[in-house]
C-alpha atoms as a PDB file:
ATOM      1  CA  UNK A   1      58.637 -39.452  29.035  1.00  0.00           C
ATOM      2  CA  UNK A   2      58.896 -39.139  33.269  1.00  0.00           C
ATOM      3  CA  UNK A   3      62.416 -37.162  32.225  1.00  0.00           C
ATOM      4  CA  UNK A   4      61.240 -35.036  29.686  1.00  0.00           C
ATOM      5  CA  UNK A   5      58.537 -34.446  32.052  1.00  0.00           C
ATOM      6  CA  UNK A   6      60.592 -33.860  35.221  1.00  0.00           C
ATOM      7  CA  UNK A   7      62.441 -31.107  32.397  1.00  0.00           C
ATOM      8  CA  UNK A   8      59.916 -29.373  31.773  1.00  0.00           C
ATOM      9  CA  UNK A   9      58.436 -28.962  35.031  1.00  0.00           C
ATOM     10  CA  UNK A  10      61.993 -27.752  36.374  1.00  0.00           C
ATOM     11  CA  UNK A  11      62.285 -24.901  33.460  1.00  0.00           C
ATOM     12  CA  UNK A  12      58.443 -23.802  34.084  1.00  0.00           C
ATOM     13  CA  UNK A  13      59.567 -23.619  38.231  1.00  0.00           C
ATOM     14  CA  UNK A  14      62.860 -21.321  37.181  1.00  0.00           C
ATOM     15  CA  UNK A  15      60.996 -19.100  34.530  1.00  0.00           C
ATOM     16  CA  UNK A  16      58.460 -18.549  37.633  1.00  0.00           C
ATOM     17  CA  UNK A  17      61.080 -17.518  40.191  1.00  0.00           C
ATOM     18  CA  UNK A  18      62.430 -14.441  39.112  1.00  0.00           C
ATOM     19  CA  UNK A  19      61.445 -12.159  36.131  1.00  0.00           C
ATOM     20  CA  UNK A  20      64.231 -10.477  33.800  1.00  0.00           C
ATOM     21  CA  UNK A  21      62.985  -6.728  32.351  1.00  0.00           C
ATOM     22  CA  UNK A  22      64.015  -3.642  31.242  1.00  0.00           C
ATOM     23  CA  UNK A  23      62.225  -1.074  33.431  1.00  0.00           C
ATOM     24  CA  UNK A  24      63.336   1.593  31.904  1.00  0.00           C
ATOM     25  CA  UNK A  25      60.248   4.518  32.290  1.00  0.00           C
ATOM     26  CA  UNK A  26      58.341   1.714  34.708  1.00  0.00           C
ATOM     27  CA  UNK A  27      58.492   1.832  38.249  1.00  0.00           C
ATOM     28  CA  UNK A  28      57.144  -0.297  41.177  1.00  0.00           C
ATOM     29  CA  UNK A  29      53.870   0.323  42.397  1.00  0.00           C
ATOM     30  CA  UNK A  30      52.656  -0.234  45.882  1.00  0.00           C
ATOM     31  CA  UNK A  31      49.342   0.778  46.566  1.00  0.00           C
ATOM     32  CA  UNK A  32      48.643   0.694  49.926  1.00  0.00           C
ATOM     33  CA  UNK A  33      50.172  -0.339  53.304  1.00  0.00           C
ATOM     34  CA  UNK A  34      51.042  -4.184  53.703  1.00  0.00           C
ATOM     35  CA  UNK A  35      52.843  -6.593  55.409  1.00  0.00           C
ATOM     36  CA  UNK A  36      53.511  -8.956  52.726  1.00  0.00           C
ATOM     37  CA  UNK A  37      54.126  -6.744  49.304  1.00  0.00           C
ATOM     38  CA  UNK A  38      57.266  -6.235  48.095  1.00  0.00           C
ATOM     39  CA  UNK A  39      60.024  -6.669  45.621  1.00  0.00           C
ATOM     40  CA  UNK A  40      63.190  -9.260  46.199  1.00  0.00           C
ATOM     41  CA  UNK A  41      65.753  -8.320  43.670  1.00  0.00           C
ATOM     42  CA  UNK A  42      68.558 -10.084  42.203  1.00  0.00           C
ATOM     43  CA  UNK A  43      72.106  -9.059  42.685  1.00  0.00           C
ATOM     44  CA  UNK A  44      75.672  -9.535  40.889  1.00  0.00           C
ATOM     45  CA  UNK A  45      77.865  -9.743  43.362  1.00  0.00           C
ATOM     46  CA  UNK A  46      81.166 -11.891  43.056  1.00  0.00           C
ATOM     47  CA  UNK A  47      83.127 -10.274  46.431  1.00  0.00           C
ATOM     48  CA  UNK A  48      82.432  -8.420  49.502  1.00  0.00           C
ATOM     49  CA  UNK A  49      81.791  -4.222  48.914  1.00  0.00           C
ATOM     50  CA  UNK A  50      84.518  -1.977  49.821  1.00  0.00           C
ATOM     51  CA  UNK A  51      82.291   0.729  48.377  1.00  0.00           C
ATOM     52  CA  UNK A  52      78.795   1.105  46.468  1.00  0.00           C
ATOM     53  CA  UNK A  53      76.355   3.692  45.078  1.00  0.00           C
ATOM     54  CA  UNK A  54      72.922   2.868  45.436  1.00  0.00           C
ATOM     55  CA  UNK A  55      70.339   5.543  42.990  1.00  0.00           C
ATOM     56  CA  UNK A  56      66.615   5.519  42.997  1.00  0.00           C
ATOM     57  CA  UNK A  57      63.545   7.539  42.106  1.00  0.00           C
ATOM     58  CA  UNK A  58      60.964   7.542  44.989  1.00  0.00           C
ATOM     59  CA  UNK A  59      57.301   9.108  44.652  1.00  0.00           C
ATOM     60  CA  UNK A  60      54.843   8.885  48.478  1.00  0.00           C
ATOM     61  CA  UNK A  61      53.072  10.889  50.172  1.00  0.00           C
ATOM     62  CA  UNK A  62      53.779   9.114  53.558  1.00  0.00           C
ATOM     63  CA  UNK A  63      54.488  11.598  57.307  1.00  0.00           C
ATOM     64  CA  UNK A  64      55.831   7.924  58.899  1.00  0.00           C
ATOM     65  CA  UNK A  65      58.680   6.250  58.701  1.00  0.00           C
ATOM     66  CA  UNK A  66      59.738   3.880  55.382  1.00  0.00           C
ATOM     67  CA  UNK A  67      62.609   1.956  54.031  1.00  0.00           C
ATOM     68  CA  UNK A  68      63.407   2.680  50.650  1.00  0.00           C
ATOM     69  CA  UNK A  69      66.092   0.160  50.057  1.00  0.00           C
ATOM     70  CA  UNK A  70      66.635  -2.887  52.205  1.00  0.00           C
ATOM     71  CA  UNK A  71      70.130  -4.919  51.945  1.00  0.00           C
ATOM     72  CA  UNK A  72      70.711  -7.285  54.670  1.00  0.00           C
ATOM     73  CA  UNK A  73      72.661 -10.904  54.919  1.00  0.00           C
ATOM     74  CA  UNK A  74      72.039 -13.525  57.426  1.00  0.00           C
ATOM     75  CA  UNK A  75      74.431 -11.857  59.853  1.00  0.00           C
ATOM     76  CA  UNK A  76      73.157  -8.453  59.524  1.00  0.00           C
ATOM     77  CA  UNK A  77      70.117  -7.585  58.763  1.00  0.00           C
ATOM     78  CA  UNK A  78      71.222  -3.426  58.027  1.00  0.00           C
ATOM     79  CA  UNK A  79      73.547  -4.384  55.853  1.00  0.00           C
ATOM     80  CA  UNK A  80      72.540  -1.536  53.899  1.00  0.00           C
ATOM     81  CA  UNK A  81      69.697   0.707  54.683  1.00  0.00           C
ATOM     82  CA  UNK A  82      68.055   3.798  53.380  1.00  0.00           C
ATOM     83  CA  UNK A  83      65.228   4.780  55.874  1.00  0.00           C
ATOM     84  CA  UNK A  84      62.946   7.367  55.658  1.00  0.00           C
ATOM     85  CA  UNK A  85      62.242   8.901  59.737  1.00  0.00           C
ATOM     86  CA  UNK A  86      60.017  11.480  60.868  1.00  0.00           C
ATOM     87  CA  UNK A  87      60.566  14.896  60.622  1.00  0.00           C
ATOM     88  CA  UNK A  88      62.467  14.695  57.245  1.00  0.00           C
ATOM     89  CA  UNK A  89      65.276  12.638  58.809  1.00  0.00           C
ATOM     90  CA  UNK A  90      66.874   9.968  56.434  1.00  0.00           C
ATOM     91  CA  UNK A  91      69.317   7.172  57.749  1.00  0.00           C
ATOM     92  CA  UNK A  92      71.893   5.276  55.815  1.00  0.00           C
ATOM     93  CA  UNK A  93      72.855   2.075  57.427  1.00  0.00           C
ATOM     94  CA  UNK A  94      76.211  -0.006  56.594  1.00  0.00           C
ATOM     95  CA  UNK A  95      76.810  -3.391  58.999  1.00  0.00           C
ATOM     96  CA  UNK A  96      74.191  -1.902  61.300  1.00  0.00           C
ATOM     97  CA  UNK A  97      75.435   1.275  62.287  1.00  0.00           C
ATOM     98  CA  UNK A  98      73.691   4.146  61.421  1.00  0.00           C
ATOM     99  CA  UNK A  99      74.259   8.031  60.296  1.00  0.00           C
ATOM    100  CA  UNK A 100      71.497  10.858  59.878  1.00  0.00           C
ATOM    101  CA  UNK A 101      71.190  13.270  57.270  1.00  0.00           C
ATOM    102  CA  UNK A 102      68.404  15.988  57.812  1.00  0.00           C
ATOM    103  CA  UNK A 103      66.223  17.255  55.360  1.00  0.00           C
ATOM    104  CA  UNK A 104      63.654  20.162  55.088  1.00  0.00           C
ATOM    105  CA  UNK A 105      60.065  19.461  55.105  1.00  0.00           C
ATOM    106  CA  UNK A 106      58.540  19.594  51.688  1.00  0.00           C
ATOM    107  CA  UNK A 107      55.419  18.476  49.781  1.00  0.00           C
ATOM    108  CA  UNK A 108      55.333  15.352  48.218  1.00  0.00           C
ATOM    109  CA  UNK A 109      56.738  15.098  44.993  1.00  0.00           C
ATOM    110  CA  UNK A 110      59.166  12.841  43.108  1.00  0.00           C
ATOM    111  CA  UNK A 111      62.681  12.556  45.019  1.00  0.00           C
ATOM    112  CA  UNK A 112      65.825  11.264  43.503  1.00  0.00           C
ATOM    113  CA  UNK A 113      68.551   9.633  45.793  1.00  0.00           C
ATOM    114  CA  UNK A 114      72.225   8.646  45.899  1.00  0.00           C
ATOM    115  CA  UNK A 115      73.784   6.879  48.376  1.00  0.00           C
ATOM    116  CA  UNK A 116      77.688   6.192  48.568  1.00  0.00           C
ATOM    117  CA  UNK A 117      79.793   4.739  51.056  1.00  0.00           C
ATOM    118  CA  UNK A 118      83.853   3.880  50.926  1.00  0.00           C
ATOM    119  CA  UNK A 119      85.089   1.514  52.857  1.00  0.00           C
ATOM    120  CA  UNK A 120      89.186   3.178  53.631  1.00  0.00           C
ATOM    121  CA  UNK A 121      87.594   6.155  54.964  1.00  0.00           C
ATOM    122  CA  UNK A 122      84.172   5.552  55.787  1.00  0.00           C
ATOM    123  CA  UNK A 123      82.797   8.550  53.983  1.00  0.00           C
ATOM    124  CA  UNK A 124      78.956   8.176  53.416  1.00  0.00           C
ATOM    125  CA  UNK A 125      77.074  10.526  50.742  1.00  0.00           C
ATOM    126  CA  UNK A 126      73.186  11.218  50.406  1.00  0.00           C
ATOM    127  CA  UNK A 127      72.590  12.893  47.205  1.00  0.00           C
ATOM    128  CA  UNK A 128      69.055  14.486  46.900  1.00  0.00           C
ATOM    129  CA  UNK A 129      67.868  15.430  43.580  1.00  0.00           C
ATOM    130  CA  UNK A 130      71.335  16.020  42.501  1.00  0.00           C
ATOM    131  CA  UNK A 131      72.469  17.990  46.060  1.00  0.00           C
ATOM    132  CA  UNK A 132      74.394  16.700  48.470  1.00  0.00           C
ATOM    133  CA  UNK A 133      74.057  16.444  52.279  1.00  0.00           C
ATOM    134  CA  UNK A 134      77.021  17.466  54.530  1.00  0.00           C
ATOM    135  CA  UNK A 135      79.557  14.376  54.180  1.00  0.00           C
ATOM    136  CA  UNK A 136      79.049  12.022  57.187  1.00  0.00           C
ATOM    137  CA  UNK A 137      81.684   8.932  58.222  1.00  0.00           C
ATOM    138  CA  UNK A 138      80.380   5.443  59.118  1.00  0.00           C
ATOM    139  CA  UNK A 139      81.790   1.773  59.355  1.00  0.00           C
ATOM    140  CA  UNK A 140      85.506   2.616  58.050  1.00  0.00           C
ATOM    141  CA  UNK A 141      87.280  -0.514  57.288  1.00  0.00           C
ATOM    142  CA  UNK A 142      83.798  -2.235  56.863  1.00  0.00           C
ATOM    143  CA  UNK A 143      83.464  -4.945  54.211  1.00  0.00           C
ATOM    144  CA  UNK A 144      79.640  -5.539  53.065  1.00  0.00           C
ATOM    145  CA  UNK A 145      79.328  -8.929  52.256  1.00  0.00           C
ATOM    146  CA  UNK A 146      77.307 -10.698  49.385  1.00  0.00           C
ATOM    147  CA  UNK A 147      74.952 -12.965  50.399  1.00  0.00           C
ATOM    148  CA  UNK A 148      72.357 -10.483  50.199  1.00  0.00           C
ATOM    149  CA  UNK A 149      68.389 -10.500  50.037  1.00  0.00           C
ATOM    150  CA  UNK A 150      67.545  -7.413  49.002  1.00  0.00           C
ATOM    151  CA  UNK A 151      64.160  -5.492  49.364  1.00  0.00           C
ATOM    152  CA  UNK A 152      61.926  -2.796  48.071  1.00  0.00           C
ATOM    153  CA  UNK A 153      59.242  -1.916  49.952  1.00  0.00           C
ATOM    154  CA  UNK A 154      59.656  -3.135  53.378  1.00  0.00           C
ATOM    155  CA  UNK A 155      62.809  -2.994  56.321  1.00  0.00           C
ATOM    156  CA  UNK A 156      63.715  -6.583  56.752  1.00  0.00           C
ATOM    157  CA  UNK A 157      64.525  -7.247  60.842  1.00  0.00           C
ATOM    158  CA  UNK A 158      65.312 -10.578  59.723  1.00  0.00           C
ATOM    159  CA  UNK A 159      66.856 -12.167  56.543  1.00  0.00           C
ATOM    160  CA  UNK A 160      63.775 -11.699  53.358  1.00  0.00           C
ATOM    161  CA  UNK A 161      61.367 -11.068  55.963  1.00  0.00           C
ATOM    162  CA  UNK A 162      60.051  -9.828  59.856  1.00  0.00           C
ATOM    163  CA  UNK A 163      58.434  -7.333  57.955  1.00  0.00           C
ATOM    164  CA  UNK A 164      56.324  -4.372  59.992  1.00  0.00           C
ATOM    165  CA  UNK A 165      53.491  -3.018  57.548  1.00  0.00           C
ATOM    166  CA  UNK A 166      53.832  -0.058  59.758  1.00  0.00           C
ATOM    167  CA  UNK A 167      57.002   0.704  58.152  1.00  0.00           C
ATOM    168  CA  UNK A 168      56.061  -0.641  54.484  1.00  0.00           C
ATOM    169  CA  UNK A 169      56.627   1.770  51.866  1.00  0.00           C
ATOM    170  CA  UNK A 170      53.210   3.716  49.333  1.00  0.00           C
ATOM    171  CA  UNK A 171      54.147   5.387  46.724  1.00  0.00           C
ATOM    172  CA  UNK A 172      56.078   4.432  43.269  1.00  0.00           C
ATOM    173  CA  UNK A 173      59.937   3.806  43.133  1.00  0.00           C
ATOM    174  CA  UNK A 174      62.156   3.541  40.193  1.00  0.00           C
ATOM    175  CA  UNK A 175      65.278   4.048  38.582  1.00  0.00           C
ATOM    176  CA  UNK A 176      66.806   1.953  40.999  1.00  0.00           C
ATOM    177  CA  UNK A 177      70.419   1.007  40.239  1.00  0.00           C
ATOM    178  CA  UNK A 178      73.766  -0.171  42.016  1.00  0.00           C
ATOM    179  CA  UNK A 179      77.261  -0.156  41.490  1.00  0.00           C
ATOM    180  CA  UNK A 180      80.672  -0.933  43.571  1.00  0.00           C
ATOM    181  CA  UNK A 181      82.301   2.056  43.197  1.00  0.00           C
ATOM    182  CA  UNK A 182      81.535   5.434  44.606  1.00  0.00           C
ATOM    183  CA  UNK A 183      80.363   7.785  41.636  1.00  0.00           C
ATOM    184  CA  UNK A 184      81.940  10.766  41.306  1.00  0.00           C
ATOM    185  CA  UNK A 185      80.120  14.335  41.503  1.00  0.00           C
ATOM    186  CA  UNK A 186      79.269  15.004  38.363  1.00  0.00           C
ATOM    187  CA  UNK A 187      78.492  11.283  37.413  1.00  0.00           C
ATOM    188  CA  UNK A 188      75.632  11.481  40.406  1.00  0.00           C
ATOM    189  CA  UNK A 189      74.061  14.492  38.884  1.00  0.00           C
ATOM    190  CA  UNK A 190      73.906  13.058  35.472  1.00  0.00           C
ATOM    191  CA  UNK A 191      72.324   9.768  36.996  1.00  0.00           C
ATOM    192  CA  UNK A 192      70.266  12.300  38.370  1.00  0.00           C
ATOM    193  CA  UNK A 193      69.617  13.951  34.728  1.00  0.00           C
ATOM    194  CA  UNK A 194      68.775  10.776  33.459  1.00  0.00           C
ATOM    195  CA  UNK A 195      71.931   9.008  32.197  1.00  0.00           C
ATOM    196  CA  UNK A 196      72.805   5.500  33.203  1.00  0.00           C
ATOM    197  CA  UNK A 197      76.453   4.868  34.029  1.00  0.00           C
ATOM    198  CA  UNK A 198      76.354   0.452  33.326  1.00  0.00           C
ATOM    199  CA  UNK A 199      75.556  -0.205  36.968  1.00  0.00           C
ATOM    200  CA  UNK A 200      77.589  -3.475  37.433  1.00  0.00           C
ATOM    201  CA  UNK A 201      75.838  -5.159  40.905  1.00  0.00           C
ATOM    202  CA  UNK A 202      71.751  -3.705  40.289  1.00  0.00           C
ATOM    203  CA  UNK A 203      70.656  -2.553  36.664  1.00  0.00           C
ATOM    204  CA  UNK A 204      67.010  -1.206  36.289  1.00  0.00           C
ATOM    205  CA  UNK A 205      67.422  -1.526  32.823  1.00  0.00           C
ATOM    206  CA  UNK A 206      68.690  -5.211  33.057  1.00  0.00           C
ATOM    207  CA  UNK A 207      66.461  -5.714  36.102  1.00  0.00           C
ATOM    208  CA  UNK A 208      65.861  -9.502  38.139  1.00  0.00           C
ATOM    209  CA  UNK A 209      63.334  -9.414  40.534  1.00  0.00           C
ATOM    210  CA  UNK A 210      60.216 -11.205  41.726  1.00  0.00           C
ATOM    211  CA  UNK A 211      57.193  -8.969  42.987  1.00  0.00           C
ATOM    212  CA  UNK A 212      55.333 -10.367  45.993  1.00  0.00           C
ATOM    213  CA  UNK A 213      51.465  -8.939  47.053  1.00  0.00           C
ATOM    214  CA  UNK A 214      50.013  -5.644  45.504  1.00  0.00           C
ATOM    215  CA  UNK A 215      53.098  -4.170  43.312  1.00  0.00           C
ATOM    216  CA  UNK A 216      52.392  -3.723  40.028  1.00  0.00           C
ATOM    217  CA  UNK A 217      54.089  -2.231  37.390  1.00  0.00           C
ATOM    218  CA  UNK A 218      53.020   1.015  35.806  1.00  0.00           C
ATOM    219  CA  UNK A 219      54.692   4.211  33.774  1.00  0.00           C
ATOM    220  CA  UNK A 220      56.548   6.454  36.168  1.00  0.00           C
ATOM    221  CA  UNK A 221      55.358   9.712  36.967  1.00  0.00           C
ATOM    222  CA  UNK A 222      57.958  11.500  36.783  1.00  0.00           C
ATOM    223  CA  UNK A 223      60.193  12.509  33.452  1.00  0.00           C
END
């Protein structure tokens, strides 16, 4: 009985730990600025990254600076980073090193992004809604390795956590996949259209994650 017990009690602690979903038309909501709310998600990852794509859908009306997708390992805690600055300035972070890509000012609406990177030439990509910023180099030779936490909706400065609410993100995101290839061209715009290229390391529509604080789930916003 103490066994059958102890069985039970183990299945009820794994079912708890992470949640398995399609998301598809759902996105993450987070209401209002925190500390402590987020999203941990759930890699596959069998080898270190010589290359990756990271896509997501991203709704806020924030001015200050975000993080819209946190990647780091014990040893780095940029792995990978998409960070929203002032002044429409985005960074992309591989291994800790960073590169800038400068956007114009606009009001808030839904925003679509791609992020590649390549690891033989260093050649980093920031798709936005379906355009390109000028091509940018960063960490060539770089391997990204794979014990990963990753985040949505805070910048980890330490491994899942050292959170700053001052740089949590409000707003919805979505759509949020990953592979370990860089996507070609015409495969980012018809991510961007709304087709779904089997993302091998993050799938939205295959999703494992665990929500932490105020993030709930709701129907995105945008089509």
């Amino acid at each position: 009985m103490q066994k059958l017990l102890l069985c039970f009690l183990i299945v009820i602690s794994l079912s708890s730990a992470f949640s398995q979903r399609d998301m598809s038309k759902q996105a993450f909501v987070f209401p209002k600025e925190s500390g402590n709310s987020y999203v941990s998600l759930t890699a596959e990852l069998r080898k270190p990254l010589t290359a990756f794509t990271v896509c997501l859908q991203a709704y806020t009306d924030l001015t200050r600076d975000y993080s819209l997708f946190s990647y780091a390992t014990k040893k780095q805690n940029n792995e990978i980073l998409l960070f929203k600055g002032q002044k429409g300035a985005y960074s992309v972070s591989v291994g800790g090193a960073d590169v800038f890509f400068k956007l114009p000012e606009c009001s808030p609406a839904p925003m679509h992004f791609c992020v590649t990177w390549e690891s033989h030439s260093g050649i980093t990509e920031l798709w936005v809604d379906g355009k390109p910023m000028v091509r940018k180099s960063l960490k060539k030779g770089y391997n990204v390795e794979t014990d990963a936490s990753i985040i949505l909706g805070q910048e980890q400065d330490s491994f899942a956590g050292g959170f700053d609410k001052g740089q949590s993100f409000v707003g919805d995101i979505g759509d949020v996949n990953m592979w370990d290839f860089v996507l070609s061209p015409d495969e980012i715009n018809n991510v961007y259209q709304g087709s779904v290229f089997s993302p091998n390391v993050i799938d939205w529509q295959e999703l494992k994650y665990k929500a932490y604080g105020e993030v709930f789930i709701k129907p995105q916003l945008w089509s």
